[in-house]
C-alpha atoms as a PDB file:
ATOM      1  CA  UNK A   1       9.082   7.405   3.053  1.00  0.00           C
ATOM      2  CA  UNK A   2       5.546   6.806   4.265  1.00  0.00           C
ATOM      3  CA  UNK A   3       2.516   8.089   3.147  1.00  0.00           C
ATOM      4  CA  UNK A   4       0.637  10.526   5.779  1.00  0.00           C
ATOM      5  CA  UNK A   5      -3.009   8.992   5.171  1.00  0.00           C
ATOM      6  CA  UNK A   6      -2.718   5.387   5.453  1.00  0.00           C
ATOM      7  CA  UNK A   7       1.218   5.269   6.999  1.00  0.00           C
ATOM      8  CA  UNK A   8       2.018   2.555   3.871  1.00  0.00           C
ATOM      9  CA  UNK A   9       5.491   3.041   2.312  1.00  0.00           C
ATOM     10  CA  UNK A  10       6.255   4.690  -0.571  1.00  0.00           C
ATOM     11  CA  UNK A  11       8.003   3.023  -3.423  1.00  0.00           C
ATOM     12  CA  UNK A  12      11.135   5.097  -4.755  1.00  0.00           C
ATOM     13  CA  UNK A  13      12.179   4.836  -8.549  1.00  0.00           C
ATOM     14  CA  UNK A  14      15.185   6.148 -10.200  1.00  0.00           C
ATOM     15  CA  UNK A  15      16.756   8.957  -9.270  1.00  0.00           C
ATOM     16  CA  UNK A  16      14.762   8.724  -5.688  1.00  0.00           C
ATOM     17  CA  UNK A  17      11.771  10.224  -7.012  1.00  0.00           C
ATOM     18  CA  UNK A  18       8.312   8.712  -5.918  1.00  0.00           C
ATOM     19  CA  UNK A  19       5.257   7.359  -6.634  1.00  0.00           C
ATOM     20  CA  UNK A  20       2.932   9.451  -5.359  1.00  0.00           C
ATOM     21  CA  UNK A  21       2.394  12.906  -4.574  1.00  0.00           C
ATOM     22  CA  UNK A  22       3.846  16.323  -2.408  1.00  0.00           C
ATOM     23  CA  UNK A  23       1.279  18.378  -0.882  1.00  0.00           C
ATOM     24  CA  UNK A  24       2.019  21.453   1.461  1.00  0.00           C
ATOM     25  CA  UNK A  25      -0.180  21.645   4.933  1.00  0.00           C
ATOM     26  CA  UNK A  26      -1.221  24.283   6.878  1.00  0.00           C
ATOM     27  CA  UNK A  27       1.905  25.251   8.329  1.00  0.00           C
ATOM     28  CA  UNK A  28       4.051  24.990   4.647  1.00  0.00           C
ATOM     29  CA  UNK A  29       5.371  21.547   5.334  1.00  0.00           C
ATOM     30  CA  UNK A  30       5.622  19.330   2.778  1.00  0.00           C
ATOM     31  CA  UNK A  31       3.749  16.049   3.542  1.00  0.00           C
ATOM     32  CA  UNK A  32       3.741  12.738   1.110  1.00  0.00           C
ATOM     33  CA  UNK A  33       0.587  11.309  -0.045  1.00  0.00           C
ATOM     34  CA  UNK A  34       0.928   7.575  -2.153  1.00  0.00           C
ATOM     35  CA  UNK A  35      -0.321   7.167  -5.630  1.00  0.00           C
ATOM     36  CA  UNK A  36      -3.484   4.891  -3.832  1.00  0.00           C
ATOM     37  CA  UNK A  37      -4.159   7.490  -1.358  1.00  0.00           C
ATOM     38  CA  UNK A  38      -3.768  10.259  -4.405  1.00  0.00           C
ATOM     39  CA  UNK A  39      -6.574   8.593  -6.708  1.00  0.00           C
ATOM     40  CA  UNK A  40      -8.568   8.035  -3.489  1.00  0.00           C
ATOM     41  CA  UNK A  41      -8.730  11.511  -2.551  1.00  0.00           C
ATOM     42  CA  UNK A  42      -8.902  13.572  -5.737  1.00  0.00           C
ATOM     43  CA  UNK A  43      -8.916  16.993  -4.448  1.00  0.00           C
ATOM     44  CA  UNK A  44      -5.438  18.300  -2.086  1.00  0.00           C
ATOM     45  CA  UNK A  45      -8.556  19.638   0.510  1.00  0.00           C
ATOM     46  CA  UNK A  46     -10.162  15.747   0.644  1.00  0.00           C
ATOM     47  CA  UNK A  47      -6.409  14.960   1.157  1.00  0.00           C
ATOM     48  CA  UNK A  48      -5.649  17.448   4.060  1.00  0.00           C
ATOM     49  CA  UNK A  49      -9.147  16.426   5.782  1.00  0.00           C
ATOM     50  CA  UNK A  50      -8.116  12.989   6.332  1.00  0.00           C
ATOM     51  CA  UNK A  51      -4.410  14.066   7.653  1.00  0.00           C
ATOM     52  CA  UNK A  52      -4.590  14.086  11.571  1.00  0.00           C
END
C-alpha cells in the first residue's frame, strides 16, 4: 500500500494491518495516510487538504 500524501509505502505488520492510518474522503472511499504523514497532519481536514 502507499500512502495518498507523499505516495511512500506503507509498512504491513502481522496480521496485514498497518502503520498508519484509514481516513474516508469525500466520496466514502477509504484512502491510507502513513504514520509520518499522520503526525504531520494532525487533524483528518489538514489531511484531506493536502490529498489531490
Amino acid at each position: 500500500m502507499k500512502c495518498i500524501i507523499c505516495k511512500n509505502t506503507i509498512e504491513t505488520i502481522f496480521l496485514n494491518k498497518i502503520l498508519g492510518t484509514y481516513i474516508k474522503d469525500q466520496k466514502g472511499k477509504r484512502q491510507v495516510v502513513c504514520f509520518e504523514c499522520q503526525k504531520k497532519f494532525s487533524s483528518k481536514s489538514d489531511m484531506m487538504a493536502q490529498i489531490k
